[in-house]
C-alpha atoms as a PDB file:
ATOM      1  CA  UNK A   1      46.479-120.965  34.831  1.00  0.00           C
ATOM      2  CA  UNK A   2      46.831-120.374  38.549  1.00  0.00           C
ATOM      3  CA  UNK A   3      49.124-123.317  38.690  1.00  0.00           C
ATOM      4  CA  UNK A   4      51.621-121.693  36.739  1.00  0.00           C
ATOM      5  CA  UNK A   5      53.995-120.327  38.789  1.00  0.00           C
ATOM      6  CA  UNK A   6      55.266-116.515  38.259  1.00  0.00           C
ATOM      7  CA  UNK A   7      58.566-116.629  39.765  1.00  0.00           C
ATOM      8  CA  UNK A   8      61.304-119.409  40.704  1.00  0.00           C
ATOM      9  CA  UNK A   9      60.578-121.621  37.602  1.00  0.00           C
ATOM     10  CA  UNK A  10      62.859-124.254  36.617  1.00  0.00           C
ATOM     11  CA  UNK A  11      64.882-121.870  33.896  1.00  0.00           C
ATOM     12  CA  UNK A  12      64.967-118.537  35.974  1.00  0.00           C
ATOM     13  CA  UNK A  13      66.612-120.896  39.054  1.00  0.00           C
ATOM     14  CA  UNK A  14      69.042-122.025  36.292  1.00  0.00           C
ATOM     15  CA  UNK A  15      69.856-118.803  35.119  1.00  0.00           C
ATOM     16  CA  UNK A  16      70.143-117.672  38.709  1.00  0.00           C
ATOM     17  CA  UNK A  17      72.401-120.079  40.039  1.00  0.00           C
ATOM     18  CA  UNK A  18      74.844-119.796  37.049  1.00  0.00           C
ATOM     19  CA  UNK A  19      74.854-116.044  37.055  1.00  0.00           C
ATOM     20  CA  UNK A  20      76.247-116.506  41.168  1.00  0.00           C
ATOM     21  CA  UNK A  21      78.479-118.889  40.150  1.00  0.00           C
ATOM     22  CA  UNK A  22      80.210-116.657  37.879  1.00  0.00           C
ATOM     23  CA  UNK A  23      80.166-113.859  40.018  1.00  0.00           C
ATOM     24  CA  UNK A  24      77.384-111.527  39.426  1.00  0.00           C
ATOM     25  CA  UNK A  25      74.724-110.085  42.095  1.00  0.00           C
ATOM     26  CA  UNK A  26      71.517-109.173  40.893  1.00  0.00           C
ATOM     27  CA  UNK A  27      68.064-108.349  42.730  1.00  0.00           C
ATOM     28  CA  UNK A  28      65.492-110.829  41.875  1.00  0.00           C
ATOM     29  CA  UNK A  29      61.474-110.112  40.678  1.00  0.00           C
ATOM     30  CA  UNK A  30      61.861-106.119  40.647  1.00  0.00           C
ATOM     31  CA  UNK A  31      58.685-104.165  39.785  1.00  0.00           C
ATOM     32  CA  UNK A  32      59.611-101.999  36.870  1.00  0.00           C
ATOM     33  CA  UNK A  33      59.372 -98.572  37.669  1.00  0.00           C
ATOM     34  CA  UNK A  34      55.980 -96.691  36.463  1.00  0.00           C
ATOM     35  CA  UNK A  35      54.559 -99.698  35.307  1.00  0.00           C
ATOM     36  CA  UNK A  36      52.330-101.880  37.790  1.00  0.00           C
ATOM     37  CA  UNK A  37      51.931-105.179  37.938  1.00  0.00           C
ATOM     38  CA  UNK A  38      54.878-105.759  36.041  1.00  0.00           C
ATOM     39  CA  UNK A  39      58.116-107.068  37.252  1.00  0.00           C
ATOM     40  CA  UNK A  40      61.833-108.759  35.969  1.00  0.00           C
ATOM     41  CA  UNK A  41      62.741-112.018  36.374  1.00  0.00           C
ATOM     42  CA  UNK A  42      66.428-110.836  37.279  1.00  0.00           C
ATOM     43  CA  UNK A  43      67.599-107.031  36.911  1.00  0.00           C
ATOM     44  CA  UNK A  44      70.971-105.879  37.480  1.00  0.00           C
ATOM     45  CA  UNK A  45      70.453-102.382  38.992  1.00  0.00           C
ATOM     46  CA  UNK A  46      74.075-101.161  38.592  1.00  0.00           C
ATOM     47  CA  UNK A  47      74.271-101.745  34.302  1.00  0.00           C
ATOM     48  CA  UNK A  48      70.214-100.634  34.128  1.00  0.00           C
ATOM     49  CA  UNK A  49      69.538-104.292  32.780  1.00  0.00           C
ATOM     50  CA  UNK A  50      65.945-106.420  33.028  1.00  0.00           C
ATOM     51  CA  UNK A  51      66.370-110.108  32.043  1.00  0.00           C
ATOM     52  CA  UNK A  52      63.225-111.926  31.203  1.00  0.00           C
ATOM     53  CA  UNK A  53      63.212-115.837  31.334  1.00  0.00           C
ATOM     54  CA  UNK A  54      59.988-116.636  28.716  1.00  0.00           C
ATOM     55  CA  UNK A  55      58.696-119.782  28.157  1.00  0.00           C
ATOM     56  CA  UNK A  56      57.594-120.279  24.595  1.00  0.00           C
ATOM     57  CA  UNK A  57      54.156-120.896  24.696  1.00  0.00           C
ATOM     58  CA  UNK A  58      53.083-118.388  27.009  1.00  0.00           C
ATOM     59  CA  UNK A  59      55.199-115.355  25.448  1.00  0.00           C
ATOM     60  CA  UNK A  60      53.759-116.876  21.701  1.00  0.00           C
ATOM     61  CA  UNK A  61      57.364-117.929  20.543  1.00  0.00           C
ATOM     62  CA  UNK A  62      57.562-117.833  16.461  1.00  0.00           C
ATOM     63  CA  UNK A  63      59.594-121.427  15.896  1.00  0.00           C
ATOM     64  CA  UNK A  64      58.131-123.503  19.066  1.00  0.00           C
ATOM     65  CA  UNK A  65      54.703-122.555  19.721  1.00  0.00           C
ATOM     66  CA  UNK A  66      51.644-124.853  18.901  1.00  0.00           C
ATOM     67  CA  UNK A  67      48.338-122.806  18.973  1.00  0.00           C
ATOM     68  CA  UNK A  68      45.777-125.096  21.189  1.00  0.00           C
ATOM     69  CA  UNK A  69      42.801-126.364  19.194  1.00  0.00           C
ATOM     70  CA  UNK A  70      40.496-125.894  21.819  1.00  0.00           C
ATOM     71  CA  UNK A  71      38.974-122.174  21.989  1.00  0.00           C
ATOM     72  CA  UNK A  72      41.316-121.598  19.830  1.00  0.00           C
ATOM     73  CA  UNK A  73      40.490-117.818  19.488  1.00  0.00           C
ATOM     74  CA  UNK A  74      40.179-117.222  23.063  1.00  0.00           C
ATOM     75  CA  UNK A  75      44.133-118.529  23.405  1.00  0.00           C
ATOM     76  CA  UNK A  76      45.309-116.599  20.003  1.00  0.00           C
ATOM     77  CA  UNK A  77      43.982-113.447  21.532  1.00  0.00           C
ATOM     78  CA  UNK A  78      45.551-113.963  25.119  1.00  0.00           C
ATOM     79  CA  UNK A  79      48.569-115.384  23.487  1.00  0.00           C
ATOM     80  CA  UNK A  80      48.846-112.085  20.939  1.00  0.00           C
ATOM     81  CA  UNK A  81      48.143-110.311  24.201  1.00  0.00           C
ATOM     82  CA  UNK A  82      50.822-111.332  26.035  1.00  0.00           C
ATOM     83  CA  UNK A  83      53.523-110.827  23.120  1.00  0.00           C
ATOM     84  CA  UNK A  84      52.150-106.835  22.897  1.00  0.00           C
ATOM     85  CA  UNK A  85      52.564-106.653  26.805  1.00  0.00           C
ATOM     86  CA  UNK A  86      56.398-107.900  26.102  1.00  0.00           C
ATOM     87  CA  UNK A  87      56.488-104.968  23.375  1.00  0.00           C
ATOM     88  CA  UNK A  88      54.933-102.645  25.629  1.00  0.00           C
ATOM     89  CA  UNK A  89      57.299-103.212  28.445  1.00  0.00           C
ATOM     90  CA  UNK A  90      60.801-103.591  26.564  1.00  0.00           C
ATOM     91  CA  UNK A  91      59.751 -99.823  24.961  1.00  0.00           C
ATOM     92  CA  UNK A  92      58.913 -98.667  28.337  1.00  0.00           C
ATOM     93  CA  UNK A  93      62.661 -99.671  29.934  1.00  0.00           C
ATOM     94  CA  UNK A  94      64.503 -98.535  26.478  1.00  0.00           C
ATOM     95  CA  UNK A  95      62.333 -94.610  27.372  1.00  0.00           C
ATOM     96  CA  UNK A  96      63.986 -94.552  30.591  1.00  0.00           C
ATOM     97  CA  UNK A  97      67.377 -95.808  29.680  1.00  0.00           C
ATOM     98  CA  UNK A  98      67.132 -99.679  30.608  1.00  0.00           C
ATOM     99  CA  UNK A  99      68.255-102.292  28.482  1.00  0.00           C
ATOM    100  CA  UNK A 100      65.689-105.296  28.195  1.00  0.00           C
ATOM    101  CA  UNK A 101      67.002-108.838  27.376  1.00  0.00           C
ATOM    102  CA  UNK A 102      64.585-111.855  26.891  1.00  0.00           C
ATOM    103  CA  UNK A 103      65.735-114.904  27.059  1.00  0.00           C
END
C-alpha cells in the first residue's frame, strides 16, 4: 500500500487539467479544517466546495468493487473503514457549511 500514491493520480490530473481549461482556479490537496490527516483532492475556496477523486476499490464502490479472496476479512474491514471515513468527513464539511462532491 505504500506504492499507492495519495495525490497526482492519473484521474485527479485529468480532472485538474480540464477544470483549467475551462477556466476555473482551485487550490489543490487542502487539509480540511479541524480534521487532521485529512485533505481534498481539489477544493474551490471561494463556492466552499471539496472534490474527491475515489477510486473504486479503495473507497469500497457498490457496482465495481471485487472483495480480494485473500484475508478477506482483514480487507472487508479496512475497506468498510475507509467508506465510514468518507461518511465521517462529507458530515464534517456539510457542519461547517462546505459542500462535498465525490467523484
Amino acid at each position: 500500500m505504500v506504492a499507492q500514491r495519495s495525490r497526482d493520480t492519473a484521474p485527479e490530473l485529468a480532472l485538474r487539467r480540464a477544470l483549467h481549461s475551462l477556466g476555473f482556479r482551485y487550490r489543490v490537496d487542502l487539509p480540511i479544517v479541524g480534521m487532521p490527516r485529512r485533505r481534498a483532492d481539489v477544493t474551490f475556496t471561494k463556492w466552499r466546495t471539496a472534490v474527491f477523486v475515489q477510486g473504486c476499490f479503495w473507497h469500497a464502490c457498490p457496482s465495481h468493487l471485487h472483495a480480494p479472496r485473500h484475508n478477506a476479512e482483514w480487507w472487508r474491514q479496512k475497506l468498510r473503514g475507509n467508506a465510514r471515513r468518507d461518511e465521517e468527513t462529507d458530515a464534517h464539511l456539510t457542519l461547517i457549511g462546505w459542500l462535498p462532491l465525490r467523484i
